[in-house]
C-alpha atoms as a PDB file:
ATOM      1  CA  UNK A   1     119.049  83.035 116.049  1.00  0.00           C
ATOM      2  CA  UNK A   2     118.225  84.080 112.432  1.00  0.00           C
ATOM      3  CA  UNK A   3     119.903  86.182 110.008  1.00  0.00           C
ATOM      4  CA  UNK A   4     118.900  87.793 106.466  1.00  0.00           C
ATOM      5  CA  UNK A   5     121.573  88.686 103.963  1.00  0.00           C
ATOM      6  CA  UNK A   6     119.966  91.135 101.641  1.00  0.00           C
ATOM      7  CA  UNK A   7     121.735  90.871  98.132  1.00  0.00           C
ATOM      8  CA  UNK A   8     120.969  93.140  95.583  1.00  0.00           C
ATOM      9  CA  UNK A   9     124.137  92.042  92.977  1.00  0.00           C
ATOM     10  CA  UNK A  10     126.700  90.325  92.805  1.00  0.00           C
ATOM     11  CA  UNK A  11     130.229  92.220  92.275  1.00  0.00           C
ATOM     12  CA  UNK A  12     131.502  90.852  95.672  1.00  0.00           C
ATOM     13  CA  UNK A  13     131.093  87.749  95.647  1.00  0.00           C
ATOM     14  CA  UNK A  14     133.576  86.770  98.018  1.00  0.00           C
ATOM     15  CA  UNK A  15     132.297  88.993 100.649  1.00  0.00           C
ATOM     16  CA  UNK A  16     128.629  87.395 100.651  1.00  0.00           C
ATOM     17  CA  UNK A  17     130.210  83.852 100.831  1.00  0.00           C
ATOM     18  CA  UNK A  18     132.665  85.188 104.191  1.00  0.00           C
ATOM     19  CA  UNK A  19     129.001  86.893 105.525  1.00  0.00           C
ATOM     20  CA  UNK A  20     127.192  83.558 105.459  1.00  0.00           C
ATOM     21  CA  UNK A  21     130.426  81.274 106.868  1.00  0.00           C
ATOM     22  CA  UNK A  22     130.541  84.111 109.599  1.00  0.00           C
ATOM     23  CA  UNK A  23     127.055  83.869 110.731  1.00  0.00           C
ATOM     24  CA  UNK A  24     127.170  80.032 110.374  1.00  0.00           C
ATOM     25  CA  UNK A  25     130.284  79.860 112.760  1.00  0.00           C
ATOM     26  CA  UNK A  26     128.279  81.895 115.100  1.00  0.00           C
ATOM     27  CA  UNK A  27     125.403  79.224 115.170  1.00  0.00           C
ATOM     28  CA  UNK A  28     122.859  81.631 113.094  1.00  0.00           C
ATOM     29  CA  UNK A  29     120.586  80.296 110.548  1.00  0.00           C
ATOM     30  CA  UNK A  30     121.328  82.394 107.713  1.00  0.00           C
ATOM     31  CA  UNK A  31     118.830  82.785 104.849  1.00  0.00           C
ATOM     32  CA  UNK A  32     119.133  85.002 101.752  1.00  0.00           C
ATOM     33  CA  UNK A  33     116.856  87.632 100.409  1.00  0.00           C
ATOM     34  CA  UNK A  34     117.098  88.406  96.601  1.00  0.00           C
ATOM     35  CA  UNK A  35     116.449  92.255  95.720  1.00  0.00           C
ATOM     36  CA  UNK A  36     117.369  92.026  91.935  1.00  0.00           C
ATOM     37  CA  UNK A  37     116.087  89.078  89.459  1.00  0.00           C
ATOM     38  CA  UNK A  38     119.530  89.632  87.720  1.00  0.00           C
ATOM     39  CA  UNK A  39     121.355  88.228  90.411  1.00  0.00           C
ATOM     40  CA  UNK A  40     121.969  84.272  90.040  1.00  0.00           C
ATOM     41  CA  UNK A  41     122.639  82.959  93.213  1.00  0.00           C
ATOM     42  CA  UNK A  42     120.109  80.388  95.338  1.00  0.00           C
ATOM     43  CA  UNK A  43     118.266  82.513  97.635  1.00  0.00           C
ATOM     44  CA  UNK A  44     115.507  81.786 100.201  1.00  0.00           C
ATOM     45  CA  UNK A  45     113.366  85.123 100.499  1.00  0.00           C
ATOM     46  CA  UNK A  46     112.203  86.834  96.954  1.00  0.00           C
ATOM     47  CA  UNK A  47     112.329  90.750  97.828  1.00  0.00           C
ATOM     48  CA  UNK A  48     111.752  91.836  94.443  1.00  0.00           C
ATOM     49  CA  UNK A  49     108.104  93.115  94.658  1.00  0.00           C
ATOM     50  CA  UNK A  50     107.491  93.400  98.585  1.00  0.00           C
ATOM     51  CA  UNK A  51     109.998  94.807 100.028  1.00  0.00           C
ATOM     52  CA  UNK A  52     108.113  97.291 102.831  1.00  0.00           C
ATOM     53  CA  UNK A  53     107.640  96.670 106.479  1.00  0.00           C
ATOM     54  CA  UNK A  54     106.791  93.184 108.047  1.00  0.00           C
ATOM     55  CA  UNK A  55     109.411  91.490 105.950  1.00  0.00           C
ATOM     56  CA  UNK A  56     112.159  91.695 108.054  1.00  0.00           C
ATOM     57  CA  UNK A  57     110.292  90.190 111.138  1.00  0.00           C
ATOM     58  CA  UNK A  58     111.559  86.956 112.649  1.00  0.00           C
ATOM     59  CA  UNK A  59     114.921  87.740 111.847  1.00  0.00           C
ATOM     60  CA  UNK A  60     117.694  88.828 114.603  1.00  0.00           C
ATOM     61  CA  UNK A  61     120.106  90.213 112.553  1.00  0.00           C
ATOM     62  CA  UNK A  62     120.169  91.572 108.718  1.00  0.00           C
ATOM     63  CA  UNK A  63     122.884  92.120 106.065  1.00  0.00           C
ATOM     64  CA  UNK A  64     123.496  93.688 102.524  1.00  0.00           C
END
């Protein structure tokens, strides 16, 4: 199974780091989209400009 975290900034840090060691106990490959350039984390999936419908597909599960 797949999973998106959607991250848009960065003032809870801890809570995106818990989210990905969650879905990786789980057995879920976890990839992260990036919603803001301003953010400064490594992320998988650039959402910046085309964010619309289509871009969630493949995924089981998504988070923000």
């Amino acid at each position: 199974m797949k999973a998106l975290i959607i991250v848009a900034d960065a003032s809870y840090k801890g809570e995106y780091s818990m989210t990905v060691q969650a879905l990786r106990q789980l057995g879920m490959e976890v990839s992260t989209g990036l919603v803001s350039k301003a953010v400064s984390i490594n992320f998988d999936v650039d959402l910046t400009d085309r964010l619309g419908e289509g871009v969630l597909d493949g995924y089981d599960i998504t988070a923000s």
